[in-house]
C-alpha atoms as a PDB file:
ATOM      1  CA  UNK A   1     135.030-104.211 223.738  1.00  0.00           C
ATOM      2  CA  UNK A   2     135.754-105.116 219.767  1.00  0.00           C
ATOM      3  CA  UNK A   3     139.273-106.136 221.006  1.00  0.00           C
ATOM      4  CA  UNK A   4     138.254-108.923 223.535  1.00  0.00           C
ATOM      5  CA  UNK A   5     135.654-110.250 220.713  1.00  0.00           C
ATOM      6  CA  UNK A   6     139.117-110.240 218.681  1.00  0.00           C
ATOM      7  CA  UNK A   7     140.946-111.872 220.499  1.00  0.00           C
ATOM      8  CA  UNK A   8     138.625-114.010 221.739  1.00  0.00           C
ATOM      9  CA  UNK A   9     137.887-115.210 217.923  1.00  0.00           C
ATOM     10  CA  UNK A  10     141.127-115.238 217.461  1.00  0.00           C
ATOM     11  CA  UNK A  11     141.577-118.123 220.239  1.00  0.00           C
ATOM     12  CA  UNK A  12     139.205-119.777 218.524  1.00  0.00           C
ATOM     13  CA  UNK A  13     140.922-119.764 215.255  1.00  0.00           C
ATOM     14  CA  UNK A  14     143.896-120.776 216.627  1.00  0.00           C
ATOM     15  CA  UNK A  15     142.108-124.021 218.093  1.00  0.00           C
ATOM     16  CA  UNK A  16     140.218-124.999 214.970  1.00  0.00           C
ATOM     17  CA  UNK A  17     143.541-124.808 213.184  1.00  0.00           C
ATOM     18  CA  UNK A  18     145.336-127.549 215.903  1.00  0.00           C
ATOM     19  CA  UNK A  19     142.134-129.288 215.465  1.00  0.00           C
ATOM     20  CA  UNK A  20     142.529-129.341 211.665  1.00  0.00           C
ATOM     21  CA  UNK A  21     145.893-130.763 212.069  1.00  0.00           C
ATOM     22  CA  UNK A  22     144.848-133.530 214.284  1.00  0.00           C
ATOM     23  CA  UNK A  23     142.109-133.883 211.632  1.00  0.00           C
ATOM     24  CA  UNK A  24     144.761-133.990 209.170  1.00  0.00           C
ATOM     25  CA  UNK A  25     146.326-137.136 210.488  1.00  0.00           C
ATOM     26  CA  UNK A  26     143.242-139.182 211.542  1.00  0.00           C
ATOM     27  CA  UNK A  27     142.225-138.528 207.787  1.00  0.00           C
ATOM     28  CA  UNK A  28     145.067-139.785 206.533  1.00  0.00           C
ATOM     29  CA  UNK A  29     145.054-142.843 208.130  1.00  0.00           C
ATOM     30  CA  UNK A  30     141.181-143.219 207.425  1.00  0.00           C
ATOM     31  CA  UNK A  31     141.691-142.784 203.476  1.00  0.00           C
ATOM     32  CA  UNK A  32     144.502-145.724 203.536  1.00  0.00           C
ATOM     33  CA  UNK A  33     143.361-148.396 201.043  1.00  0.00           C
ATOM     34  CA  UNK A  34     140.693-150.310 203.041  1.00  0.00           C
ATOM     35  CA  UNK A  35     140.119-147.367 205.612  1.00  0.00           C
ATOM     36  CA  UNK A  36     137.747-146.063 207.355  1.00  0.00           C
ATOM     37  CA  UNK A  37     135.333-144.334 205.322  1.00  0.00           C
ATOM     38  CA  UNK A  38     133.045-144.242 207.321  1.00  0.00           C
ATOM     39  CA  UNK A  39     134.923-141.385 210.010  1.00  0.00           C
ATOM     40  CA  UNK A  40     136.651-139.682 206.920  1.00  0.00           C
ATOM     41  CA  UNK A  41     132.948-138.565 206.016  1.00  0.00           C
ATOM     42  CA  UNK A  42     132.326-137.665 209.421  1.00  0.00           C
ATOM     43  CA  UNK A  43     135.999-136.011 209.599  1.00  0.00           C
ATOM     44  CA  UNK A  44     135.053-134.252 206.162  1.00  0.00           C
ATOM     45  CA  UNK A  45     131.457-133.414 206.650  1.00  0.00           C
ATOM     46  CA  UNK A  46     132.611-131.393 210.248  1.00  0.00           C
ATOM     47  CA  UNK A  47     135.448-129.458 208.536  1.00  0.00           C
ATOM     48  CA  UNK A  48     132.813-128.514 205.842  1.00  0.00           C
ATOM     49  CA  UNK A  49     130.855-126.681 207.907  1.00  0.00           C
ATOM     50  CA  UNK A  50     133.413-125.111 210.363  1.00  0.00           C
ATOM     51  CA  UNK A  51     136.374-124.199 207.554  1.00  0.00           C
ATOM     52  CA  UNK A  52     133.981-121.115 206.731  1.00  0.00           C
ATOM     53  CA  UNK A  53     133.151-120.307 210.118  1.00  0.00           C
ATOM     54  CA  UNK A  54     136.578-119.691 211.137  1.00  0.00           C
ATOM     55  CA  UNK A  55     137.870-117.528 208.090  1.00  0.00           C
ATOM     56  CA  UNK A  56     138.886-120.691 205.877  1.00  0.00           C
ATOM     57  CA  UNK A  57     136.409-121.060 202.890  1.00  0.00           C
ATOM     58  CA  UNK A  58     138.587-123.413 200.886  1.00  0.00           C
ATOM     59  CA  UNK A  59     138.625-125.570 203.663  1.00  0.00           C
ATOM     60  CA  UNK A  60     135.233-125.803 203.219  1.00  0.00           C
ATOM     61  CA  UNK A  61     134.717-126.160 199.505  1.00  0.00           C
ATOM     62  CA  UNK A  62     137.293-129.054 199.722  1.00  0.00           C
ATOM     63  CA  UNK A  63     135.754-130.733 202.332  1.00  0.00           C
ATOM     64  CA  UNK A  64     132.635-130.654 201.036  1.00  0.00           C
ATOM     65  CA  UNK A  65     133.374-131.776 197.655  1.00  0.00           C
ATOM     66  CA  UNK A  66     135.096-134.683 198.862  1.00  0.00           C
ATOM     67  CA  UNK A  67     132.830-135.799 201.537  1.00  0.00           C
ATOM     68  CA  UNK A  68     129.979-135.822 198.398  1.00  0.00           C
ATOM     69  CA  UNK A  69     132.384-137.885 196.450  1.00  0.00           C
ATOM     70  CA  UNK A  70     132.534-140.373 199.207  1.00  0.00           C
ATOM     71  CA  UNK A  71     128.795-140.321 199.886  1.00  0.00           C
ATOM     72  CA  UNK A  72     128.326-140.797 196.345  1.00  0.00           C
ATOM     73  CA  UNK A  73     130.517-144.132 196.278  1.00  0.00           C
ATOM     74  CA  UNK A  74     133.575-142.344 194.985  1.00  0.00           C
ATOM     75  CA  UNK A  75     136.980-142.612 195.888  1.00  0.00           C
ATOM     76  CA  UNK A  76     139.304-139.514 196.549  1.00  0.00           C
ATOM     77  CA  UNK A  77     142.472-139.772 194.554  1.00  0.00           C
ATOM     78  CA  UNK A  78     146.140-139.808 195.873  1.00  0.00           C
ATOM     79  CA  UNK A  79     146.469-136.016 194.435  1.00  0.00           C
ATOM     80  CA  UNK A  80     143.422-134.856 196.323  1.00  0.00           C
ATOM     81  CA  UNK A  81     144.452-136.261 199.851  1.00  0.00           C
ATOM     82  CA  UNK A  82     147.471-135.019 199.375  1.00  0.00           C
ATOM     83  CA  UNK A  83     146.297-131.620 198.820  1.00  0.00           C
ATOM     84  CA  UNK A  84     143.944-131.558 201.293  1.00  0.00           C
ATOM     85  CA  UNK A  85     146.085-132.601 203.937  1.00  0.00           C
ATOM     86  CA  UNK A  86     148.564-129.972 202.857  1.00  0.00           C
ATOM     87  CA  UNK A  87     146.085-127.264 203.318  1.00  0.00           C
ATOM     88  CA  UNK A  88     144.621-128.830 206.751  1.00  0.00           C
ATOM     89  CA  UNK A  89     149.103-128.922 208.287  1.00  0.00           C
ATOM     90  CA  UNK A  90     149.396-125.098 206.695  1.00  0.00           C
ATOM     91  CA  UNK A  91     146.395-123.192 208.200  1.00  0.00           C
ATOM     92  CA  UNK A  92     147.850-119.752 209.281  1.00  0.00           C
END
């Protein structure tokens, strides 16, 4: 029974990863100069709460920190998209 749970979470990984890639791209077109902040905090706030969930904390803490920043009237530097982009295309 544990190995149908497994590999049932496991297909469930796998799709939150291919969703965090198509995330990836709509995010970086929403955090162009002029964007769309407005779905990058939506973008951000849902991969806050589901990075965890599926085994991928720092997808989470980044998330998070950056969808505050942008709630708080901030703006997410070049370095940070960059990075969090990175980790969004690498999920393994």
């Amino acid at each position: 029974m544990n190995e149908y749970y497994n590999q049932r979470y496991e297909g469930l990984r796998e799709q939150f990863r291919a969703r965090c890639r198509s995330d990836a791209d709509q995010l970086e077109a929403c955090l162009v100069e002029g964007g769309d902040l407005e779905t990058a905090e939506m973008l951000l706030h849902r991969l806050a709460g589901a990075g965890a969930t599926f085994g991928y904390p720092e997808v989470s803490a980044m998330a998070k920190g950056l969808e505050n920043r942008l709630m708080d009237g901030g703006q997410i530097a070049a370095a940070e998209r960059a990075g969090l982009l990175a980790l969004l295309r690498g999920l393994t």
